[in-house]
C-alpha atoms as a PDB file:
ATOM      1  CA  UNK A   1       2.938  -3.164 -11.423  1.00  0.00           C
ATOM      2  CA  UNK A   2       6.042  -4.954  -9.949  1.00  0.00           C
ATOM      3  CA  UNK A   3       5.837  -8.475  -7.982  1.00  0.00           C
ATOM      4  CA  UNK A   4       7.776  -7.147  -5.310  1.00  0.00           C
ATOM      5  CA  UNK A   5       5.686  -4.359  -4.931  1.00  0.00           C
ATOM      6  CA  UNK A   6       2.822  -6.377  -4.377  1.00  0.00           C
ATOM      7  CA  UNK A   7       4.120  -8.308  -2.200  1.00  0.00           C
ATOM      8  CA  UNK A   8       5.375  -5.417   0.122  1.00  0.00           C
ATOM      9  CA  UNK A   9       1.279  -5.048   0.677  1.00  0.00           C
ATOM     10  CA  UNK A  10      -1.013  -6.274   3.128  1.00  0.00           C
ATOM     11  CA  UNK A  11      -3.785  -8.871   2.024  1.00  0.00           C
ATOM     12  CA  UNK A  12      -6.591  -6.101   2.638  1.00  0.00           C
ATOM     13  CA  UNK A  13      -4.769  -3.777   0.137  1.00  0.00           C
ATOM     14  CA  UNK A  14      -4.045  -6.475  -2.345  1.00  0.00           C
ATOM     15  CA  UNK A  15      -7.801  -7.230  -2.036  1.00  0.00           C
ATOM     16  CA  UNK A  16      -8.495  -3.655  -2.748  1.00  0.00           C
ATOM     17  CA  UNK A  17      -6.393  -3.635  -5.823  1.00  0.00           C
ATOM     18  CA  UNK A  18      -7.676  -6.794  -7.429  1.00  0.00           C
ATOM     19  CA  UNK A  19     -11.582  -5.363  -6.705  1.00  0.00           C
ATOM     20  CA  UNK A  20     -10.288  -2.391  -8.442  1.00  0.00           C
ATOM     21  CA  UNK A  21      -8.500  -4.238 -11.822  1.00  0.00           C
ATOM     22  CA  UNK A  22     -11.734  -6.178 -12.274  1.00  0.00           C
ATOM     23  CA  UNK A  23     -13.209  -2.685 -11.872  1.00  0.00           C
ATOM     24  CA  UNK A  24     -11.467  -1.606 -14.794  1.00  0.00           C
ATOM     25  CA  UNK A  25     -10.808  -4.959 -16.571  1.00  0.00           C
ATOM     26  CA  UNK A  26     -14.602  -4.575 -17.018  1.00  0.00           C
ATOM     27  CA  UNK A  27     -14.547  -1.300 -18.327  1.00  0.00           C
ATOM     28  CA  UNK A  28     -11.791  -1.945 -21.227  1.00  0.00           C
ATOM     29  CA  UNK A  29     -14.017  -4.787 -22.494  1.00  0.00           C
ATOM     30  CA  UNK A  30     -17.281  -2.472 -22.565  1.00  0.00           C
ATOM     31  CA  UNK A  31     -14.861  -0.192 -24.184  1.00  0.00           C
ATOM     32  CA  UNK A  32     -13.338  -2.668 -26.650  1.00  0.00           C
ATOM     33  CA  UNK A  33     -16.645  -3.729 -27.507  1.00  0.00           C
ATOM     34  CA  UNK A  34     -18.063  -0.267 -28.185  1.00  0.00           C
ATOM     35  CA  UNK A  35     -14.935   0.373 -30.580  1.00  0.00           C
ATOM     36  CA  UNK A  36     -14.176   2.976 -28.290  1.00  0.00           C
ATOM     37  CA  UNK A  37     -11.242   1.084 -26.457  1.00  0.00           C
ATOM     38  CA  UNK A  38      -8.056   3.482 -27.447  1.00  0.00           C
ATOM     39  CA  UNK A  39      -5.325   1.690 -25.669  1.00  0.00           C
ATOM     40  CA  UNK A  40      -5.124  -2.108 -26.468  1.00  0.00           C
ATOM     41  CA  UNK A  41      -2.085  -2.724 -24.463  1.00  0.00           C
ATOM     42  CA  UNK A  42      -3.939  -1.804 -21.547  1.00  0.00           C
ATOM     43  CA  UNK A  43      -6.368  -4.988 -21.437  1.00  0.00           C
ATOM     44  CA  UNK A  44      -3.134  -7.284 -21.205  1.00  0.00           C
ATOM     45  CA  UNK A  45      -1.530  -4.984 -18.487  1.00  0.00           C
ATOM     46  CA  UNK A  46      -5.225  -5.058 -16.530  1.00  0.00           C
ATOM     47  CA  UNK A  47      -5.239  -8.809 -17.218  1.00  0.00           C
ATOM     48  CA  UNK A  48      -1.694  -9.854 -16.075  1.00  0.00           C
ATOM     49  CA  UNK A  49      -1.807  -7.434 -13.225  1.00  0.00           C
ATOM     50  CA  UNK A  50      -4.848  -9.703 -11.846  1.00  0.00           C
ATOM     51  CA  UNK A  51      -2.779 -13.175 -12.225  1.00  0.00           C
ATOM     52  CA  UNK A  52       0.017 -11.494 -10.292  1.00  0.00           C
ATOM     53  CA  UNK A  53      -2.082 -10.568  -7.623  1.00  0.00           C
ATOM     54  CA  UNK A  54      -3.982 -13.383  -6.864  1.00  0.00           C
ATOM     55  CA  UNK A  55      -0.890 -15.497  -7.381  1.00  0.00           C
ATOM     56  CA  UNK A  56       0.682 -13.412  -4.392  1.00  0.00           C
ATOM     57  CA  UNK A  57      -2.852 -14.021  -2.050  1.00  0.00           C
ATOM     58  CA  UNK A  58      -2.802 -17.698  -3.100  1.00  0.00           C
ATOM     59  CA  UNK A  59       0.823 -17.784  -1.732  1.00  0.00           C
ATOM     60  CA  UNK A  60       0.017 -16.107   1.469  1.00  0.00           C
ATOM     61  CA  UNK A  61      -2.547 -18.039   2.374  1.00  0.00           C
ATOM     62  CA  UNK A  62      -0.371 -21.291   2.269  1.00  0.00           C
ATOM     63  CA  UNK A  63       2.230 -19.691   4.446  1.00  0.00           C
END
C-alpha cells in the first residue's frame, strides 16, 4: 500500500483500514504461532502498512 494512496482517503476509511490490518495482523501471529503461517513477508507488510496509516491520521489531525 502506497503513502499517497492513503492519503487520497478520508479519515473514516483510513480508520476502516487500520481496524482491518490489526484484523489480520492478529491472524498472521495466531498463524505464525501455530507453524501454520506460510507467507512471512506478509507480517512485515501487515506491520508497516499500520505505521503508515496512523502516521497519515496523526498528520491530519494536526492540520
Amino acid at each position: 500500500m502506497k503513502a499517497t494512496d492513503l492519503r487520497a482517503k478520508s479519515g473514516l476509511e483510513l480508520r476502516d483500514e487500520l481496524q482491518d490490518l490489526k484484523k489480520e495482523q492478529f491472524n498472521l501471529r495466531f498463524q505464525a504461532a501455530a507453524g501454520q503461517l506460510e507467507n512471512t513477508a506478509r507480517v512485515r507488510e501487515v506491520r508497516r502498512d499500520i505505521a503508515r496509516i496512523k502516521t497519515i491520521l496523526h498528520a491530519q489531525t494536526e492540520a
